[in-house]
PDB file of N, CA and C in Angstrom:
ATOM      1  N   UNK A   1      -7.989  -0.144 -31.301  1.00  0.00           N
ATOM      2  CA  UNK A   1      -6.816  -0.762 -30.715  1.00  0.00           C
ATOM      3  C   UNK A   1      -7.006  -2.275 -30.720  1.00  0.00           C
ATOM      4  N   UNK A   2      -5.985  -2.752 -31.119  1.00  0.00           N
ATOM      5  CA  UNK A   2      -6.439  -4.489 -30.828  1.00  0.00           C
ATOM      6  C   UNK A   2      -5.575  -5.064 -30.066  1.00  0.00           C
ATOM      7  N   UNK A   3      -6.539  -6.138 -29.601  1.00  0.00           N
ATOM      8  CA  UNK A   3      -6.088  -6.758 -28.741  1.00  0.00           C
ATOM      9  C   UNK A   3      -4.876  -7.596 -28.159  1.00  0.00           C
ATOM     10  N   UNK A   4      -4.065  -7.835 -29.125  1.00  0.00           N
ATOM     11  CA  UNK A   4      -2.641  -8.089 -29.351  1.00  0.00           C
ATOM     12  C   UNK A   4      -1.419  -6.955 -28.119  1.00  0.00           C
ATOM     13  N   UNK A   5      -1.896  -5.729 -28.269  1.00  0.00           N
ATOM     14  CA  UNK A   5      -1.155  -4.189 -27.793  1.00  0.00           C
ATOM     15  C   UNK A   5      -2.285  -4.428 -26.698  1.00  0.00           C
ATOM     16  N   UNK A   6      -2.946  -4.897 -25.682  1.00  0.00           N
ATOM     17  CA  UNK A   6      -3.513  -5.450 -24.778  1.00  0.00           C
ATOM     18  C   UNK A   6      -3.230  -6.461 -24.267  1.00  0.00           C
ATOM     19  N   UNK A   7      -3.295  -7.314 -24.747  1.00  0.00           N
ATOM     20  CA  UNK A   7      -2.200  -8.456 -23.990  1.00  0.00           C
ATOM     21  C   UNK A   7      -0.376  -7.895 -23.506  1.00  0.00           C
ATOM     22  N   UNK A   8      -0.225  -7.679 -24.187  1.00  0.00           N
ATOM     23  CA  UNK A   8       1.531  -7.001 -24.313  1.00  0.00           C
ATOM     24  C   UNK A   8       1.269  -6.569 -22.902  1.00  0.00           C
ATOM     25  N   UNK A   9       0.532  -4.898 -22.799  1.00  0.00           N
ATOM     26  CA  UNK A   9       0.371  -4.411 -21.714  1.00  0.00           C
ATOM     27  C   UNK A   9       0.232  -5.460 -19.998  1.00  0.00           C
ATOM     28  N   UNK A  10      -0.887  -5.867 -20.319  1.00  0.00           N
ATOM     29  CA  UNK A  10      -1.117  -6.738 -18.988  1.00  0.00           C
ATOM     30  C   UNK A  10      -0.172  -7.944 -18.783  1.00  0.00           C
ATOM     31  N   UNK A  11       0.694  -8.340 -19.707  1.00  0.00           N
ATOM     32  CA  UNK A  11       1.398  -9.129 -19.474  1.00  0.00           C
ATOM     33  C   UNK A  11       2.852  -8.326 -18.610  1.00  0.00           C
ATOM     34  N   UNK A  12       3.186  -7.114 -19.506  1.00  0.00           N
ATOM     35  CA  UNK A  12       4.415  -6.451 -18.714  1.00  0.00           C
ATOM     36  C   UNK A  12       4.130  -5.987 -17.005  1.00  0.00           C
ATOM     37  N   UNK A  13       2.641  -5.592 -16.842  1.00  0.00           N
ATOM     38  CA  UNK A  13       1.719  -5.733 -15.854  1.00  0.00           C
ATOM     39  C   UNK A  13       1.464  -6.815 -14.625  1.00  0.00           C
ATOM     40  N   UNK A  14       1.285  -7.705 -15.042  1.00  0.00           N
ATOM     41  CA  UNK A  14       1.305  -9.366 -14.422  1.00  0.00           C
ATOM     42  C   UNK A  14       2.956  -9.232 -13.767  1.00  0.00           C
ATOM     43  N   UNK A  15       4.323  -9.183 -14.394  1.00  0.00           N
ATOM     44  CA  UNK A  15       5.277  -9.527 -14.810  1.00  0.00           C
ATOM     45  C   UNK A  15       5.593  -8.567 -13.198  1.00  0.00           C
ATOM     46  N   UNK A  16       5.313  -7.622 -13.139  1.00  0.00           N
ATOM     47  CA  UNK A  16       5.736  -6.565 -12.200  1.00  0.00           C
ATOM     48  C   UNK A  16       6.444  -4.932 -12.795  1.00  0.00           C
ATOM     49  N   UNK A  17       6.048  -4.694 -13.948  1.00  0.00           N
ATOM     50  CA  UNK A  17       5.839  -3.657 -14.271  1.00  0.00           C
ATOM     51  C   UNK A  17       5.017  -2.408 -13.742  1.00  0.00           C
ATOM     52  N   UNK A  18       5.996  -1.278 -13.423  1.00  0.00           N
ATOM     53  CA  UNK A  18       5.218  -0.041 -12.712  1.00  0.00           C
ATOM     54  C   UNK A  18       5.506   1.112 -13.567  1.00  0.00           C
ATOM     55  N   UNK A  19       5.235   0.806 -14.885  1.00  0.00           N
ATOM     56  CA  UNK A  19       5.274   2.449 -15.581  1.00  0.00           C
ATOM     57  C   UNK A  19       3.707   3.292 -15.796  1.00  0.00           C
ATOM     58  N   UNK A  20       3.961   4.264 -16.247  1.00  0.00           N
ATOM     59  CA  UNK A  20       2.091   4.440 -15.634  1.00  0.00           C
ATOM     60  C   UNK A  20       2.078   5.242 -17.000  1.00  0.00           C
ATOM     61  N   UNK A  21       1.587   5.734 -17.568  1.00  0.00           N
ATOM     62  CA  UNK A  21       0.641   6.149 -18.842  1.00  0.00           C
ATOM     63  C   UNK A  21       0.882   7.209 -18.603  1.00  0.00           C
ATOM     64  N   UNK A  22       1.555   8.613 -19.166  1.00  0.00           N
ATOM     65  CA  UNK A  22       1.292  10.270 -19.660  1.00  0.00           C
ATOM     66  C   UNK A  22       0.730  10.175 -20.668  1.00  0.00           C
ATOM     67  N   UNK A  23      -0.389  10.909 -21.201  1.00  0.00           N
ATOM     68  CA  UNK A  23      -0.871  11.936 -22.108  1.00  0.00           C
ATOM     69  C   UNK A  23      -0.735  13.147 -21.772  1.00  0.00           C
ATOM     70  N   UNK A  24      -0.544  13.454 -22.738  1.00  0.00           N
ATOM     71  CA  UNK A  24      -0.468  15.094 -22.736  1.00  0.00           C
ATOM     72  C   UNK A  24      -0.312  15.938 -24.221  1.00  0.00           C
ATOM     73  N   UNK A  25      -1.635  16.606 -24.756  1.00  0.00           N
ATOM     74  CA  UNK A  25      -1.436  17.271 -25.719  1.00  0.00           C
ATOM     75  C   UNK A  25      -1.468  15.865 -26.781  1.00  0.00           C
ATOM     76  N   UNK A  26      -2.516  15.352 -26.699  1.00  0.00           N
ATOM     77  CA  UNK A  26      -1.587  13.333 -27.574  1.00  0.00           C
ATOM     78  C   UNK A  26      -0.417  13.100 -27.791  1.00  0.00           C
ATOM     79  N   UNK A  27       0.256  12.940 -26.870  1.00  0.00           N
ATOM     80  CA  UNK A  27       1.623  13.096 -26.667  1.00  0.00           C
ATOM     81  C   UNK A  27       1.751  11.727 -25.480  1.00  0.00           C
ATOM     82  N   UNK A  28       1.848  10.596 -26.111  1.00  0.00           N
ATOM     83  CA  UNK A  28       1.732  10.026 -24.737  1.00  0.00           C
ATOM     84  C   UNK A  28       3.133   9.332 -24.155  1.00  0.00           C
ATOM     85  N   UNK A  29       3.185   8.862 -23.305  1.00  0.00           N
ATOM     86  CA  UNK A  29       4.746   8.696 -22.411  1.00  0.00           C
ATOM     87  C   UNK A  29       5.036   8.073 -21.329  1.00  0.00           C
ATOM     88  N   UNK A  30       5.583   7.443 -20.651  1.00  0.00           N
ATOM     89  CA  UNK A  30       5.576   6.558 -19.729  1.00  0.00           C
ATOM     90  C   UNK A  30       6.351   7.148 -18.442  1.00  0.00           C
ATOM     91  N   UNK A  31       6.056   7.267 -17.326  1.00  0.00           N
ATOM     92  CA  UNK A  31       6.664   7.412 -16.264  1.00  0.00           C
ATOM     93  C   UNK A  31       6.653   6.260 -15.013  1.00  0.00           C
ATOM     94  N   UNK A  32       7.850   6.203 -14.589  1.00  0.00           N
ATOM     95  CA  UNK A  32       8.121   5.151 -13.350  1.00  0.00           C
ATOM     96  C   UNK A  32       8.825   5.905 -12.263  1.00  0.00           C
ATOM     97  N   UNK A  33       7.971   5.356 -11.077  1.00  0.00           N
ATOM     98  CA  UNK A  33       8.636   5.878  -9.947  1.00  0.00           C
ATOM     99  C   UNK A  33       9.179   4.904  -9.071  1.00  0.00           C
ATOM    100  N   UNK A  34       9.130   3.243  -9.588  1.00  0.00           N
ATOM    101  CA  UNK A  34       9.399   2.319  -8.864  1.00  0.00           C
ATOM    102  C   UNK A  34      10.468   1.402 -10.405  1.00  0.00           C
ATOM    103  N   UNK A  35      10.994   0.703  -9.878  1.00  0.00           N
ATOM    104  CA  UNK A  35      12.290  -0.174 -11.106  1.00  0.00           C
ATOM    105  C   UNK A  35      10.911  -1.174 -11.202  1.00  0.00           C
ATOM    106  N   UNK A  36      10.972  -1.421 -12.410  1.00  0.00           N
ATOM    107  CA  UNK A  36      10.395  -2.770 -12.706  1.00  0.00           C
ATOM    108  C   UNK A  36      10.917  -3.958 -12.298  1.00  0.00           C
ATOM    109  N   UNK A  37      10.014  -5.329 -11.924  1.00  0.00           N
ATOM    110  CA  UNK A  37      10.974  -6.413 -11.382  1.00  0.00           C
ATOM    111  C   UNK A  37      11.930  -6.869 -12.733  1.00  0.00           C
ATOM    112  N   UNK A  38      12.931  -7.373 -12.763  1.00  0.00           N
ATOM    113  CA  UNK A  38      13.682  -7.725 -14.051  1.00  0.00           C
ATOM    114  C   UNK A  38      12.893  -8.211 -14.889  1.00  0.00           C
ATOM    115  N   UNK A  39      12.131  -8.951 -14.428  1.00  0.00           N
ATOM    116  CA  UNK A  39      11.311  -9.946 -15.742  1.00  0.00           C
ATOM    117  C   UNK A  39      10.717  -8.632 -16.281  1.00  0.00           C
ATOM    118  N   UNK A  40       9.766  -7.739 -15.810  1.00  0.00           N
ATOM    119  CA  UNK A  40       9.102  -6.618 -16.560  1.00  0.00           C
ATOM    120  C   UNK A  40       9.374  -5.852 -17.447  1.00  0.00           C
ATOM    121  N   UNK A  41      11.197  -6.010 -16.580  1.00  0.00           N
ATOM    122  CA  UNK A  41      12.407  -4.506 -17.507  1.00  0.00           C
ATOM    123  C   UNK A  41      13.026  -5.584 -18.158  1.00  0.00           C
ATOM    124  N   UNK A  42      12.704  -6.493 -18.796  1.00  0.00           N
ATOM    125  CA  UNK A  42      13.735  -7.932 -19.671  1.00  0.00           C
ATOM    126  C   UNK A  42      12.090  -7.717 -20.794  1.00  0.00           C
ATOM    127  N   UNK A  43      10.910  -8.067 -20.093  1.00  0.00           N
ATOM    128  CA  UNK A  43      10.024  -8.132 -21.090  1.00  0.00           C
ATOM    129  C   UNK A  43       9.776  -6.607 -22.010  1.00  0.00           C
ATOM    130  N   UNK A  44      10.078  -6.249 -21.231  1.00  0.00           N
ATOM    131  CA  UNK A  44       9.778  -4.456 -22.037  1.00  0.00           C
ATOM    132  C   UNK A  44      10.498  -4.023 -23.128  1.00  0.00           C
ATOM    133  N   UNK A  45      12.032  -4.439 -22.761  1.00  0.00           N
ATOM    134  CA  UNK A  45      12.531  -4.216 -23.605  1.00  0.00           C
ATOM    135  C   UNK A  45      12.705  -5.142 -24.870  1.00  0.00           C
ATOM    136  N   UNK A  46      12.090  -6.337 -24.759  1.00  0.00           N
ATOM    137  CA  UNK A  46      12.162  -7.236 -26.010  1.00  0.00           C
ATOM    138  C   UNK A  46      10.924  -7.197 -26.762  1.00  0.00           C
ATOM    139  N   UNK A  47       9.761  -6.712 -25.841  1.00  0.00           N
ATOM    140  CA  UNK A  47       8.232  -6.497 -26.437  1.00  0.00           C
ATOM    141  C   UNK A  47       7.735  -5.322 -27.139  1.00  0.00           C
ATOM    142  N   UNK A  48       8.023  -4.272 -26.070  1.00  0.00           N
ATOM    143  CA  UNK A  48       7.477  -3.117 -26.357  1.00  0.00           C
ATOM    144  C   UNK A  48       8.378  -2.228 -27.128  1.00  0.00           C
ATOM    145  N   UNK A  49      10.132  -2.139 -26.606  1.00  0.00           N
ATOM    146  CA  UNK A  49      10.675  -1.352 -27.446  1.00  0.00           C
ATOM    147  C   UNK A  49      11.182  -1.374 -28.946  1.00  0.00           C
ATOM    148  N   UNK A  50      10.613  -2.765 -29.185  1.00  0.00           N
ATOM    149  CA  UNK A  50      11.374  -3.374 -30.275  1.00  0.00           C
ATOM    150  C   UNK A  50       9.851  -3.237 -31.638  1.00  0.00           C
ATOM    151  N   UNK A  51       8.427  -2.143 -31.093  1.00  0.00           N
ATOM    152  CA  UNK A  51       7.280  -2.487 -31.573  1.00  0.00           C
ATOM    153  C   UNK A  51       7.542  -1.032 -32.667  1.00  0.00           C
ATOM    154  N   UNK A  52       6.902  -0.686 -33.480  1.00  0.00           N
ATOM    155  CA  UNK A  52       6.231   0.588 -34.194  1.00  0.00           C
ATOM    156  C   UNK A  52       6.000   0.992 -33.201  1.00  0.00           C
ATOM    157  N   UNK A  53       6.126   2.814 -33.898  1.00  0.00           N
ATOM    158  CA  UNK A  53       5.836   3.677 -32.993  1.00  0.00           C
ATOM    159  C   UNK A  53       3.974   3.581 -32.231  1.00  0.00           C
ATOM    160  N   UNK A  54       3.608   3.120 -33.906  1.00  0.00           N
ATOM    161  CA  UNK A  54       1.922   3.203 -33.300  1.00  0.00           C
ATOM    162  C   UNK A  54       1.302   2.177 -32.022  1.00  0.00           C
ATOM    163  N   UNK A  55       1.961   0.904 -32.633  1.00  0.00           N
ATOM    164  CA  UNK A  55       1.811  -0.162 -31.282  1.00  0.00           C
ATOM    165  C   UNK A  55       2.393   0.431 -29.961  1.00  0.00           C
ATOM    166  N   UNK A  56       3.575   0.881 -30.170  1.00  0.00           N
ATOM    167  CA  UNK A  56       4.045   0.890 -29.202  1.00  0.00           C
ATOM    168  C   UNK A  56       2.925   2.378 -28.003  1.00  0.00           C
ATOM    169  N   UNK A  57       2.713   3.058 -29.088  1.00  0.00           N
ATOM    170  CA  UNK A  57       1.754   4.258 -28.059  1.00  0.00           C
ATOM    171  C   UNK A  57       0.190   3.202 -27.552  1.00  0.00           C
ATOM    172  N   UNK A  58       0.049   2.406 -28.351  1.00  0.00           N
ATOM    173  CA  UNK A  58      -1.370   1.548 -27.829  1.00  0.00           C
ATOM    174  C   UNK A  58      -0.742   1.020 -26.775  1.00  0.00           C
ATOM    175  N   UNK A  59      -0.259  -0.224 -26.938  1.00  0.00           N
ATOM    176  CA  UNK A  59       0.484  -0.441 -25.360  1.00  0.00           C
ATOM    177  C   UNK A  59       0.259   0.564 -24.556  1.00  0.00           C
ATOM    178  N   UNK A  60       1.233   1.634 -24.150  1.00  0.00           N
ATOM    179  CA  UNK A  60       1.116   2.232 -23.255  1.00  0.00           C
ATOM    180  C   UNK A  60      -0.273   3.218 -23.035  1.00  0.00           C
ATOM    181  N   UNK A  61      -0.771   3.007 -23.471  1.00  0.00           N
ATOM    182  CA  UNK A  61      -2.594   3.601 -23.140  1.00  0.00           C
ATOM    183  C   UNK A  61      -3.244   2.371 -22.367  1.00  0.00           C
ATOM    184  N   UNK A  62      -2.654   1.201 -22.855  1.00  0.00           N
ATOM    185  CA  UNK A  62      -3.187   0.460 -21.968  1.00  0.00           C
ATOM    186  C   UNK A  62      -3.038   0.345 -20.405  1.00  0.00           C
ATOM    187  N   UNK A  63      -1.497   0.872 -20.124  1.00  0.00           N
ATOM    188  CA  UNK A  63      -1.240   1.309 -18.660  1.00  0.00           C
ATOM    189  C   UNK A  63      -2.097   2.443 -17.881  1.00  0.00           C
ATOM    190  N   UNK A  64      -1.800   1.857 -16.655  1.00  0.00           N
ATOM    191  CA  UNK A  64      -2.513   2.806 -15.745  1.00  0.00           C
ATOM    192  C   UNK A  64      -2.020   4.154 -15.928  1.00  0.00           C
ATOM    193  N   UNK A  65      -2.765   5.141 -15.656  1.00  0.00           N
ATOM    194  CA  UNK A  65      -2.542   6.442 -16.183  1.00  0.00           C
ATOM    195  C   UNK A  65      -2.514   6.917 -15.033  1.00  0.00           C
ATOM    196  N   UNK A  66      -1.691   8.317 -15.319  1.00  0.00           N
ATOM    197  CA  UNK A  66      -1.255   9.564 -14.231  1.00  0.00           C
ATOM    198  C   UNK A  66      -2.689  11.103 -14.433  1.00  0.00           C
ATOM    199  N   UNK A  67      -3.382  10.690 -15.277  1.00  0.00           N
ATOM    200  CA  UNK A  67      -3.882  12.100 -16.067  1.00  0.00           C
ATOM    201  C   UNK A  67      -5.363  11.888 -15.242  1.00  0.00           C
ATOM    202  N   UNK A  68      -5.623  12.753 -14.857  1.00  0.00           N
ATOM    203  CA  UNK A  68      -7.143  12.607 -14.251  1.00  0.00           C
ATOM    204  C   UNK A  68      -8.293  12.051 -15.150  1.00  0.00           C
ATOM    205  N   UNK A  69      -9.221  11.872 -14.262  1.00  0.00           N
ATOM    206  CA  UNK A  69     -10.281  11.058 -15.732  1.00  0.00           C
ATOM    207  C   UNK A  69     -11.505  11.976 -15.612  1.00  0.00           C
TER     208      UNK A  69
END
């Protein structure tokens, strides 16, 4: 993974982003139980949704995860 799809993450992070990381089956996916502050849900959607599918699953591995460790 490089570090580029690491920055992204901690920046939507910093920003006030609360989506949290699913895996499942490598299947991975994002869940929120809180709204992102606008800047997070303004950065997300110009950063992350606009990436390849592959970046875009690194990113979200970089989020905090729901899956036990």
């Amino acid at each position: 993974m490089d570090n580029r799809t690491k920055d992204i993450a901690d920046e939507y992070m910093r920003l006030g982003g609360h989506r949290w990381a699913v895996v499942d089956d490598n299947i991975v996916s994002t869940r929120s139980w809180e709204a992102d502050t606008p800047e997070a849900a303004a950065f997300w959607k110009a950063r992350v949704e606009t990436l390849d599918t592959d970046s875009r699953r690194q990113v979200e591995l970089f989020l905090p995860t729901i899956n036990a460790k």
